[in-house]
PDB file of N, CA and C in Angstrom:
ATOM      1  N   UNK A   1      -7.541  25.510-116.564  1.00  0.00           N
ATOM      2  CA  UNK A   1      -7.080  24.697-115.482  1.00  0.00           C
ATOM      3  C   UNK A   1      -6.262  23.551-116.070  1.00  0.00           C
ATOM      4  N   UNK A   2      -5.285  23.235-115.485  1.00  0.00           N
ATOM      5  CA  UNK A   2      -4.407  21.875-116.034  1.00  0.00           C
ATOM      6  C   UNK A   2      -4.393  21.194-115.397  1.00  0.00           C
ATOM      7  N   UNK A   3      -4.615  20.048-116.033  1.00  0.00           N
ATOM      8  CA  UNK A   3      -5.028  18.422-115.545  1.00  0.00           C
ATOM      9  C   UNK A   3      -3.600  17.481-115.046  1.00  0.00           C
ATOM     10  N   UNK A   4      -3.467  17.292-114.296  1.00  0.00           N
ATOM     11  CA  UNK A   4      -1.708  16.648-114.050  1.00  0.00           C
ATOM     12  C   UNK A   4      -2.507  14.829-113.989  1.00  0.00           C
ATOM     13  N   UNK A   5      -1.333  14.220-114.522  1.00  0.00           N
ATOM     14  CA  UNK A   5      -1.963  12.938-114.833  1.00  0.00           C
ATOM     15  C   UNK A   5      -0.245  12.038-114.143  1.00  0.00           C
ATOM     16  N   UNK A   6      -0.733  11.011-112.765  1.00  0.00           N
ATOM     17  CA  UNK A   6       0.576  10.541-112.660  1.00  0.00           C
ATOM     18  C   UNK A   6       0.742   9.381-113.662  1.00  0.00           C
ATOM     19  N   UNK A   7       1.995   8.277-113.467  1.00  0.00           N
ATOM     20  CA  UNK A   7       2.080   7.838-113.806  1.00  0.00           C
ATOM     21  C   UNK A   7       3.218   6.757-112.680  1.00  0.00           C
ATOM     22  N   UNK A   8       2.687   5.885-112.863  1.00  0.00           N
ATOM     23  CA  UNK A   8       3.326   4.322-111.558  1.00  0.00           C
ATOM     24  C   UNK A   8       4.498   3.908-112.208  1.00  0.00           C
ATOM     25  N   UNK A   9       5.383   4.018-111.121  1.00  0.00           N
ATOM     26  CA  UNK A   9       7.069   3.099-112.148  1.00  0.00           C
ATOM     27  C   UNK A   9       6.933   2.095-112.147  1.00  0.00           C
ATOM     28  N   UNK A  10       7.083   0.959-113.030  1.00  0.00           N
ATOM     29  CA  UNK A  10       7.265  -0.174-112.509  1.00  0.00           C
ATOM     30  C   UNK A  10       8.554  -0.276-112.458  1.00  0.00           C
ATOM     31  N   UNK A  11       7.926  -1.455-111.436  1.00  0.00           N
ATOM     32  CA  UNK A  11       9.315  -2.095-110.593  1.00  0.00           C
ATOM     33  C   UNK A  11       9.769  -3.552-111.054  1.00  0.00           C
ATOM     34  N   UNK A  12      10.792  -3.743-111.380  1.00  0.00           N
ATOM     35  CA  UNK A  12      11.155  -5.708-111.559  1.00  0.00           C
ATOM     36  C   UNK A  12      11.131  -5.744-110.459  1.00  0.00           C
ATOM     37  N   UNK A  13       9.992  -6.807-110.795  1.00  0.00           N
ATOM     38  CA  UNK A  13      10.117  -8.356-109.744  1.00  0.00           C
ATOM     39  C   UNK A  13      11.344  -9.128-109.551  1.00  0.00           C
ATOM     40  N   UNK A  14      12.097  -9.232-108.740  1.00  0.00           N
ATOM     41  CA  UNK A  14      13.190  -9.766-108.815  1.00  0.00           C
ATOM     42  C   UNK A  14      13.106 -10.882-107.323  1.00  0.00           C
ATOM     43  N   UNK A  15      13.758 -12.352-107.547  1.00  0.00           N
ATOM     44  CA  UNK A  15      13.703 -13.209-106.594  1.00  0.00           C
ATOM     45  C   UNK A  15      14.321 -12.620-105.246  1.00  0.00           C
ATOM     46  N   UNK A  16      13.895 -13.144-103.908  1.00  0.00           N
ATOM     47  CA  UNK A  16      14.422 -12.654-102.781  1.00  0.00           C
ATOM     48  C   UNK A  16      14.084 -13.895-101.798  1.00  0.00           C
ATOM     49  N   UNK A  17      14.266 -13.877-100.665  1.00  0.00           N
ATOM     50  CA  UNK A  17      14.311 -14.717-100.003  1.00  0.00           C
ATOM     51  C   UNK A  17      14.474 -13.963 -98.400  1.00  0.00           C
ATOM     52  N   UNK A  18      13.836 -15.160 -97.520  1.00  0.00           N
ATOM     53  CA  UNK A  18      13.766 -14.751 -96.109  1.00  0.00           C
ATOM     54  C   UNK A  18      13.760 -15.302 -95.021  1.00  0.00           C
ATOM     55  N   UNK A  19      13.763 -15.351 -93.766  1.00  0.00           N
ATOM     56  CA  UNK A  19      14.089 -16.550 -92.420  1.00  0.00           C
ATOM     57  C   UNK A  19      12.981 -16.689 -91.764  1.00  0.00           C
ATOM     58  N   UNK A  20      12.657 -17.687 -91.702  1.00  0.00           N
ATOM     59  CA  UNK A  20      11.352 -17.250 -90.989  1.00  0.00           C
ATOM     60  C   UNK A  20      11.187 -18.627 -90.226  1.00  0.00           C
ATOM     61  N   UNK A  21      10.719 -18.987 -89.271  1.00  0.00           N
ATOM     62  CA  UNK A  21      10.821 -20.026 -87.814  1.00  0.00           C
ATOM     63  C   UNK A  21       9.825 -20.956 -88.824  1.00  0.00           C
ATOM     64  N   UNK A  22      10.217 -22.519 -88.259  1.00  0.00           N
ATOM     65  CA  UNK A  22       9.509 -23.337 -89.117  1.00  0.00           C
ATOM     66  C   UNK A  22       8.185 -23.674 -87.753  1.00  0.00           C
ATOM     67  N   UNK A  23       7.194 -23.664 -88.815  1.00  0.00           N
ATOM     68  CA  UNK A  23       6.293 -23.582 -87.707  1.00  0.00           C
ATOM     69  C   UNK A  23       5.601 -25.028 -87.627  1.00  0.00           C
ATOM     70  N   UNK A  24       4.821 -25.387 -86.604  1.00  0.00           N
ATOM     71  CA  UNK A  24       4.340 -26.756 -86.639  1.00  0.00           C
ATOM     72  C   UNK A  24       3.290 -26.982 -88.096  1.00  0.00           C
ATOM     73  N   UNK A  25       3.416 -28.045 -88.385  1.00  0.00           N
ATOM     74  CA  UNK A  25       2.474 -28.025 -89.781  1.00  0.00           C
ATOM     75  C   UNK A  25       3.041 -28.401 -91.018  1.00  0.00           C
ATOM     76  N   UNK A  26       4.139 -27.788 -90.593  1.00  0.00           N
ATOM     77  CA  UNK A  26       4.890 -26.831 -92.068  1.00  0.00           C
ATOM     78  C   UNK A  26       4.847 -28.669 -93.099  1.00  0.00           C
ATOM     79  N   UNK A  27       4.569 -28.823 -94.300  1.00  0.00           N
ATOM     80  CA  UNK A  27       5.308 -29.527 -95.239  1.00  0.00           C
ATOM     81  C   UNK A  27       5.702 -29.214 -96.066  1.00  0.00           C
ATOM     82  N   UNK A  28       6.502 -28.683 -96.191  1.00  0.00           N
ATOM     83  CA  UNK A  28       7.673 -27.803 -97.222  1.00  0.00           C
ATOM     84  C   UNK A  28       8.378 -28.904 -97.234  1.00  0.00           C
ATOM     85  N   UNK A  29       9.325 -28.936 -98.524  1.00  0.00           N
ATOM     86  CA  UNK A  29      10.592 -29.701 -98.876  1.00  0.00           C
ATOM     87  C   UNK A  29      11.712 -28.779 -99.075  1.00  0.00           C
ATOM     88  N   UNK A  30      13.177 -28.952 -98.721  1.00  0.00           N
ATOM     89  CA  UNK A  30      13.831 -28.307 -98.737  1.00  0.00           C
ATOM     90  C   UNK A  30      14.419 -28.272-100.370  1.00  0.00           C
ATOM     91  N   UNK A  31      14.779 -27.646-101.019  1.00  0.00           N
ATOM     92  CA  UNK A  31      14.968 -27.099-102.676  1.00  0.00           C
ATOM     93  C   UNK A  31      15.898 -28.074-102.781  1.00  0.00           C
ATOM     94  N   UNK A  32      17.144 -27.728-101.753  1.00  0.00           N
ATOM     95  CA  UNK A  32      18.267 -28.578-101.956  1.00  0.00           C
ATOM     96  C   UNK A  32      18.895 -29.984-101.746  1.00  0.00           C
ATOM     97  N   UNK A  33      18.314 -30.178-100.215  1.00  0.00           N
ATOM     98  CA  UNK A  33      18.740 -32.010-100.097  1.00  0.00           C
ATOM     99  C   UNK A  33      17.312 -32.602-100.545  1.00  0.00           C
ATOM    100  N   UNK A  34      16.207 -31.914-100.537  1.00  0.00           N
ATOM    101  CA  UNK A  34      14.861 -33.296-100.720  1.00  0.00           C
ATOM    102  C   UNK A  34      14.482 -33.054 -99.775  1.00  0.00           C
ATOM    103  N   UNK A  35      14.865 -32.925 -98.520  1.00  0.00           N
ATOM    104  CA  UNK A  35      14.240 -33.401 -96.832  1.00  0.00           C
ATOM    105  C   UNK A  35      13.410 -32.586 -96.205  1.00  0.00           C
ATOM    106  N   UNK A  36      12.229 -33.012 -95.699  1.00  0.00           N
ATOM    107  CA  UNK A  36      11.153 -32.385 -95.261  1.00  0.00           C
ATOM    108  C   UNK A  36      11.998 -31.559 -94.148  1.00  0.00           C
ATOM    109  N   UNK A  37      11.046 -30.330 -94.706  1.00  0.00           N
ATOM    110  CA  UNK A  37      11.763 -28.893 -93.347  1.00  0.00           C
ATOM    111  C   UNK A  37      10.546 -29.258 -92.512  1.00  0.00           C
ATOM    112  N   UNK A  38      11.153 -29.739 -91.075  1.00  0.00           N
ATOM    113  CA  UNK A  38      10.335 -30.052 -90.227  1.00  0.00           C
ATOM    114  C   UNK A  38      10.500 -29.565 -88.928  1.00  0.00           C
ATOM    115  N   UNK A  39       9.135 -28.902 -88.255  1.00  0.00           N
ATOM    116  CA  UNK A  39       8.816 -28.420 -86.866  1.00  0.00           C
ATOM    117  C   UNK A  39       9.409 -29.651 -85.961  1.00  0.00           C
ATOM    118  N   UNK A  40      10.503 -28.854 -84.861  1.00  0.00           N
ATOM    119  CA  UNK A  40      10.940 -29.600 -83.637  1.00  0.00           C
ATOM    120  C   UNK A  40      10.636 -28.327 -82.999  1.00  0.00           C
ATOM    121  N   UNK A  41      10.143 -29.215 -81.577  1.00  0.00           N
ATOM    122  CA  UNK A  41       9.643 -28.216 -80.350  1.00  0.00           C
ATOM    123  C   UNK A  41      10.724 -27.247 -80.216  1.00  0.00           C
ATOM    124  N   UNK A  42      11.578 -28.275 -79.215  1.00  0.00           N
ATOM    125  CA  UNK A  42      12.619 -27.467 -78.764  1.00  0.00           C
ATOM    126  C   UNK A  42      13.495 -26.804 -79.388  1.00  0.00           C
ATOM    127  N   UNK A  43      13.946 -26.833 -80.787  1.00  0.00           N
ATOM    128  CA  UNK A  43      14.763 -26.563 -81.072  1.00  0.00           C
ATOM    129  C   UNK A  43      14.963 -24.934 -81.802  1.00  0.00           C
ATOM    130  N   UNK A  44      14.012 -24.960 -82.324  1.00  0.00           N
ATOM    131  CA  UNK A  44      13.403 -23.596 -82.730  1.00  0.00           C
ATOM    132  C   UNK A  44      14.269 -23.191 -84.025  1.00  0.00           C
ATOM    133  N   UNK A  45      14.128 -23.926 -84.840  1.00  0.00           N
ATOM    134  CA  UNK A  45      14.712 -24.264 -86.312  1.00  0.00           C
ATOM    135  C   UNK A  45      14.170 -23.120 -86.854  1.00  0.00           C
ATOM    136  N   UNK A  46      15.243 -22.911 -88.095  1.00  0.00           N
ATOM    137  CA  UNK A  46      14.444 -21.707 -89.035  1.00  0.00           C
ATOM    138  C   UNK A  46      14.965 -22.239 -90.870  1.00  0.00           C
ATOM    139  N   UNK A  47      14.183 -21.631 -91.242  1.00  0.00           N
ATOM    140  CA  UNK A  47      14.286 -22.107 -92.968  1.00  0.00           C
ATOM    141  C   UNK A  47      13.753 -20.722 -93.563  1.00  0.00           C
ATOM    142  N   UNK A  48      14.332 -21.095 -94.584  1.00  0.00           N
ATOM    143  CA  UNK A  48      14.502 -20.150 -95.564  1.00  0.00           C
ATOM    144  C   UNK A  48      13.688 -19.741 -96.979  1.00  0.00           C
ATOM    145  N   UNK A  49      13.142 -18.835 -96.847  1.00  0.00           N
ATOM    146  CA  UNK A  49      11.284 -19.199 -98.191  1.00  0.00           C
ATOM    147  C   UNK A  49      11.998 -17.942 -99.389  1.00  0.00           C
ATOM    148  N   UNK A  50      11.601 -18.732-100.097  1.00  0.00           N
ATOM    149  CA  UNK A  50      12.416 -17.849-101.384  1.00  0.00           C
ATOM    150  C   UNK A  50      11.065 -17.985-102.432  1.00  0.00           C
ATOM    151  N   UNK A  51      10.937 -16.516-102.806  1.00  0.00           N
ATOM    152  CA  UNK A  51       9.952 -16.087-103.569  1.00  0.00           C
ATOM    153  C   UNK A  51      11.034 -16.083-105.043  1.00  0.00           C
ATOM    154  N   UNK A  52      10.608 -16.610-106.250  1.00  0.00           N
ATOM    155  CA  UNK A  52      11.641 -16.976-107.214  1.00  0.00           C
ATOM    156  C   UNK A  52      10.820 -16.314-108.324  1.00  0.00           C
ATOM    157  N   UNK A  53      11.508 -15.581-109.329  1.00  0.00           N
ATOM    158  CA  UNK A  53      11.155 -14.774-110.545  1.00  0.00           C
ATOM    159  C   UNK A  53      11.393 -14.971-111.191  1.00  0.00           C
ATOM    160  N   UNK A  54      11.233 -14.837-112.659  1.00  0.00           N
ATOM    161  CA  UNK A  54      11.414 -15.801-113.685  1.00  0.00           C
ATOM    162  C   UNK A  54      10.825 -14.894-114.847  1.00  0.00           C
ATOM    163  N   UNK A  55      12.199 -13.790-115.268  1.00  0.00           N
ATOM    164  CA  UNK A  55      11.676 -12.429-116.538  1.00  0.00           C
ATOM    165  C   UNK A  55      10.769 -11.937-115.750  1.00  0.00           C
ATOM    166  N   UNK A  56      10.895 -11.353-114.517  1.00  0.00           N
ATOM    167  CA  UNK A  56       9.587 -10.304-113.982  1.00  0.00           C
ATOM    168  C   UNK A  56       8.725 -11.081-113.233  1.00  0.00           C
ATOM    169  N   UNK A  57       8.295 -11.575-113.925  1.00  0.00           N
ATOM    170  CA  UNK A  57       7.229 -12.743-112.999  1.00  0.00           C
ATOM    171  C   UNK A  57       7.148 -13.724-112.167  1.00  0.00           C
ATOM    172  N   UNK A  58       6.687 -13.697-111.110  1.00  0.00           N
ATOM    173  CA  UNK A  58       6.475 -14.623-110.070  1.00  0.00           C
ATOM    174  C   UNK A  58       6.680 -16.107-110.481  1.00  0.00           C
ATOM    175  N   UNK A  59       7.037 -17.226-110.322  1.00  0.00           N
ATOM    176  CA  UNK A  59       6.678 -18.368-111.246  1.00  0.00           C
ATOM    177  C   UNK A  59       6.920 -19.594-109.697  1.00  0.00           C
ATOM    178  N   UNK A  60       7.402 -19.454-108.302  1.00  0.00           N
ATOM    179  CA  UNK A  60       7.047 -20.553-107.699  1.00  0.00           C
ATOM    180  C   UNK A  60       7.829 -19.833-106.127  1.00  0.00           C
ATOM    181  N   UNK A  61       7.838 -21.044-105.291  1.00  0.00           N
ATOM    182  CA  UNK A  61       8.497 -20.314-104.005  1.00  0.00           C
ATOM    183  C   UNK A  61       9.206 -21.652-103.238  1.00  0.00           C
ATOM    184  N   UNK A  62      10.195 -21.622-103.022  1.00  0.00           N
ATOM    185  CA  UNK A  62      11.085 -22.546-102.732  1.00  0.00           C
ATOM    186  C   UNK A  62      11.887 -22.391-101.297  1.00  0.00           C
ATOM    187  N   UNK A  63      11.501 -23.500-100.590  1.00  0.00           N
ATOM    188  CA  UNK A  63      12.190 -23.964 -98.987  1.00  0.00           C
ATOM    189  C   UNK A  63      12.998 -24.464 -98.987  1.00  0.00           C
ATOM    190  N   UNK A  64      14.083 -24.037 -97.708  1.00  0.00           N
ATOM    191  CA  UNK A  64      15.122 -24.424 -97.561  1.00  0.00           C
ATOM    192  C   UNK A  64      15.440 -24.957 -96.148  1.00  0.00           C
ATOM    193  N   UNK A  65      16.699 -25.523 -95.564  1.00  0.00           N
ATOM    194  CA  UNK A  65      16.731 -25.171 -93.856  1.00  0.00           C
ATOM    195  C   UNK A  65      17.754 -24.280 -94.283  1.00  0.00           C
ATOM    196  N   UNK A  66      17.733 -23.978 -93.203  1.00  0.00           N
ATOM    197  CA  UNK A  66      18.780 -22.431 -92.972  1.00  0.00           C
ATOM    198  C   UNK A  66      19.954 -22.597 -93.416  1.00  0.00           C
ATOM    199  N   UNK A  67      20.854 -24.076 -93.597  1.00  0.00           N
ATOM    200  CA  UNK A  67      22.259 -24.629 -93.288  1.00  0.00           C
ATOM    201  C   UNK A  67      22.283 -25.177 -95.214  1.00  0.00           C
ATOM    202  N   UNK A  68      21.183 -25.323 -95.810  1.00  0.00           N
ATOM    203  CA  UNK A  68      21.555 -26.250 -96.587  1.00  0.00           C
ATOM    204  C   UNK A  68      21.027 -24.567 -98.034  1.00  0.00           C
ATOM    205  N   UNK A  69      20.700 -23.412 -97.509  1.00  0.00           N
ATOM    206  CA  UNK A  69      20.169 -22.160 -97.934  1.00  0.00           C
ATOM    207  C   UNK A  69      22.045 -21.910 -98.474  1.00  0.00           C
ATOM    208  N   UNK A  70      22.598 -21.797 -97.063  1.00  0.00           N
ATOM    209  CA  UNK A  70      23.917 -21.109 -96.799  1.00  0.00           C
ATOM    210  C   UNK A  70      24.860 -22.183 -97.749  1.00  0.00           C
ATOM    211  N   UNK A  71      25.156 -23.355 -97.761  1.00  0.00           N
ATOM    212  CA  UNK A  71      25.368 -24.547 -98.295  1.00  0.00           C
ATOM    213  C   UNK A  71      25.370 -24.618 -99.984  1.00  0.00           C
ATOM    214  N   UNK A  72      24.371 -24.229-100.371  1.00  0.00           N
ATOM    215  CA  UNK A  72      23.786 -23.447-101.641  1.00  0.00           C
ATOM    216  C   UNK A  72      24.390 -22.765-102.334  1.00  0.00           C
ATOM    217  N   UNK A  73      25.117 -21.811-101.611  1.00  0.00           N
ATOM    218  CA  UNK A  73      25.773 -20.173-101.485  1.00  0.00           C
ATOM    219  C   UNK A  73      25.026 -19.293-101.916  1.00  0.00           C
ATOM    220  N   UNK A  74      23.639 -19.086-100.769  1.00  0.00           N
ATOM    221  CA  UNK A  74      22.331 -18.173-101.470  1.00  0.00           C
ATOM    222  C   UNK A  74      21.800 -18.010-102.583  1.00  0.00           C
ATOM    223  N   UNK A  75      21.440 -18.789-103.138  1.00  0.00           N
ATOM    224  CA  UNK A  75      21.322 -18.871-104.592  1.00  0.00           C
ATOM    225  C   UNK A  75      19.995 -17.619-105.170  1.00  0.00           C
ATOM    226  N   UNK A  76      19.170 -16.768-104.193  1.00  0.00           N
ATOM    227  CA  UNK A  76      18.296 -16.250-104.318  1.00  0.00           C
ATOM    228  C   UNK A  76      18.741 -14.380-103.325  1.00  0.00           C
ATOM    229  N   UNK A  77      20.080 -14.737-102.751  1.00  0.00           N
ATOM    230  CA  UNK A  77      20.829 -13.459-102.107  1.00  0.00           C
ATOM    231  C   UNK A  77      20.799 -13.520-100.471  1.00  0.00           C
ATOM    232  N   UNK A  78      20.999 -12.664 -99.891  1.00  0.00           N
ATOM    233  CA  UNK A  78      21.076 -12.963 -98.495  1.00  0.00           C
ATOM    234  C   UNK A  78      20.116 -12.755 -97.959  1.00  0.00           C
ATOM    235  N   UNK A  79      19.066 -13.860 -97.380  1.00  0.00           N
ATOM    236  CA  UNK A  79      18.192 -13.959 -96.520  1.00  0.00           C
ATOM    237  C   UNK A  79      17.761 -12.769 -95.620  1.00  0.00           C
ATOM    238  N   UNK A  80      16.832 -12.161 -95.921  1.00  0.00           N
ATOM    239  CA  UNK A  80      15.877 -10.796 -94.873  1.00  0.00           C
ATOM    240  C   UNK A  80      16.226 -11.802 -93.874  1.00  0.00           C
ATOM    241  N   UNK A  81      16.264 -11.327 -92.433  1.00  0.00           N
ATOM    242  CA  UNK A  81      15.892 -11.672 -91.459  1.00  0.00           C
ATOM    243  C   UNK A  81      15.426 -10.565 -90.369  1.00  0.00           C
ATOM    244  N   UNK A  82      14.841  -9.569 -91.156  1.00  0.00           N
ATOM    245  CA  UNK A  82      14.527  -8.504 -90.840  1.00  0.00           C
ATOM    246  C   UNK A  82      13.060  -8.452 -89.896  1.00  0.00           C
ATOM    247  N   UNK A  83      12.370  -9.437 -90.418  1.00  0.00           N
ATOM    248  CA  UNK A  83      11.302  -9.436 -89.626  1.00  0.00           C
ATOM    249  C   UNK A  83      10.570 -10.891 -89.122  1.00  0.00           C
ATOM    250  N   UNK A  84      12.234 -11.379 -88.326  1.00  0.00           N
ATOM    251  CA  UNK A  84      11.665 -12.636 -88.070  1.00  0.00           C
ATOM    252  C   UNK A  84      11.494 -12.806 -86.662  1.00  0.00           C
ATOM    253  N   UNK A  85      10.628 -13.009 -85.983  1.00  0.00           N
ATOM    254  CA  UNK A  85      10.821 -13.218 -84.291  1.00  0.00           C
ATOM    255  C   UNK A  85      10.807 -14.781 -83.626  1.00  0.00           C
ATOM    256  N   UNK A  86      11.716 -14.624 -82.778  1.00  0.00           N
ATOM    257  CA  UNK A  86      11.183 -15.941 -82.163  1.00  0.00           C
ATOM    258  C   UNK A  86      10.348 -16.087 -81.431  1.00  0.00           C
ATOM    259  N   UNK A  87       9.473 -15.467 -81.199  1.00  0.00           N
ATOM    260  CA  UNK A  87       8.080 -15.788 -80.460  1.00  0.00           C
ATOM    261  C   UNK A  87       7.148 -15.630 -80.797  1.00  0.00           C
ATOM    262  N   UNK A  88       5.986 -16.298 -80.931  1.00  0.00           N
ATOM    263  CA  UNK A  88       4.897 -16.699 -81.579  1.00  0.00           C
ATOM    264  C   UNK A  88       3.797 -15.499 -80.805  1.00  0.00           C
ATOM    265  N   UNK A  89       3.071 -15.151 -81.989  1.00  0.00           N
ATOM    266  CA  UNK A  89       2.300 -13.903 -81.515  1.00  0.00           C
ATOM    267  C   UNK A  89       1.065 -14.237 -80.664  1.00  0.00           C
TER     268      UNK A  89
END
């Protein structure tokens, strides 16, 4: 009988980034001006969370607002906004 043995690819970790509604609470600082990314009711603001890699590895995660992300010139690639909703579940 023969034994089959798999074997897992790895994958690089590579930085990415995503949109996601700033929610009440939030104290994040934005990477780029300093300024607290901050929950307004009405306005329904969104910012930008960037998971950052560093040789493979995870090493921190960095906020943005949406304007100062773009401002930047994506410094982490173009923002998922793949799974962002505006309405709160």
């Amino acid at each position: 009988m023969s034994q089959t043995t798999a074997t897992a690819t790895r994958v690089a970790a590579v930085s990415r980034a995503v949109i996601r509604r700033i929610e009440p609470g939030n104290l994040a600082v934005c990477a780029r001006c300093g300024q607290p990314v901050k929950f307004a009711a009405k306005l329904h603001k969104m910012q930008v969370i960037a998971n950052v890699y560093v040789d493979g590895r995870w090493n921190r995660v960095e906020h943005f607002h949406d304007e100062c992300y773009v401002e930047a010139g994506a410094p982490f690639g173009d923002a998922d906004a793949s799974s962002t909703s505006t309405r709160r579940a």
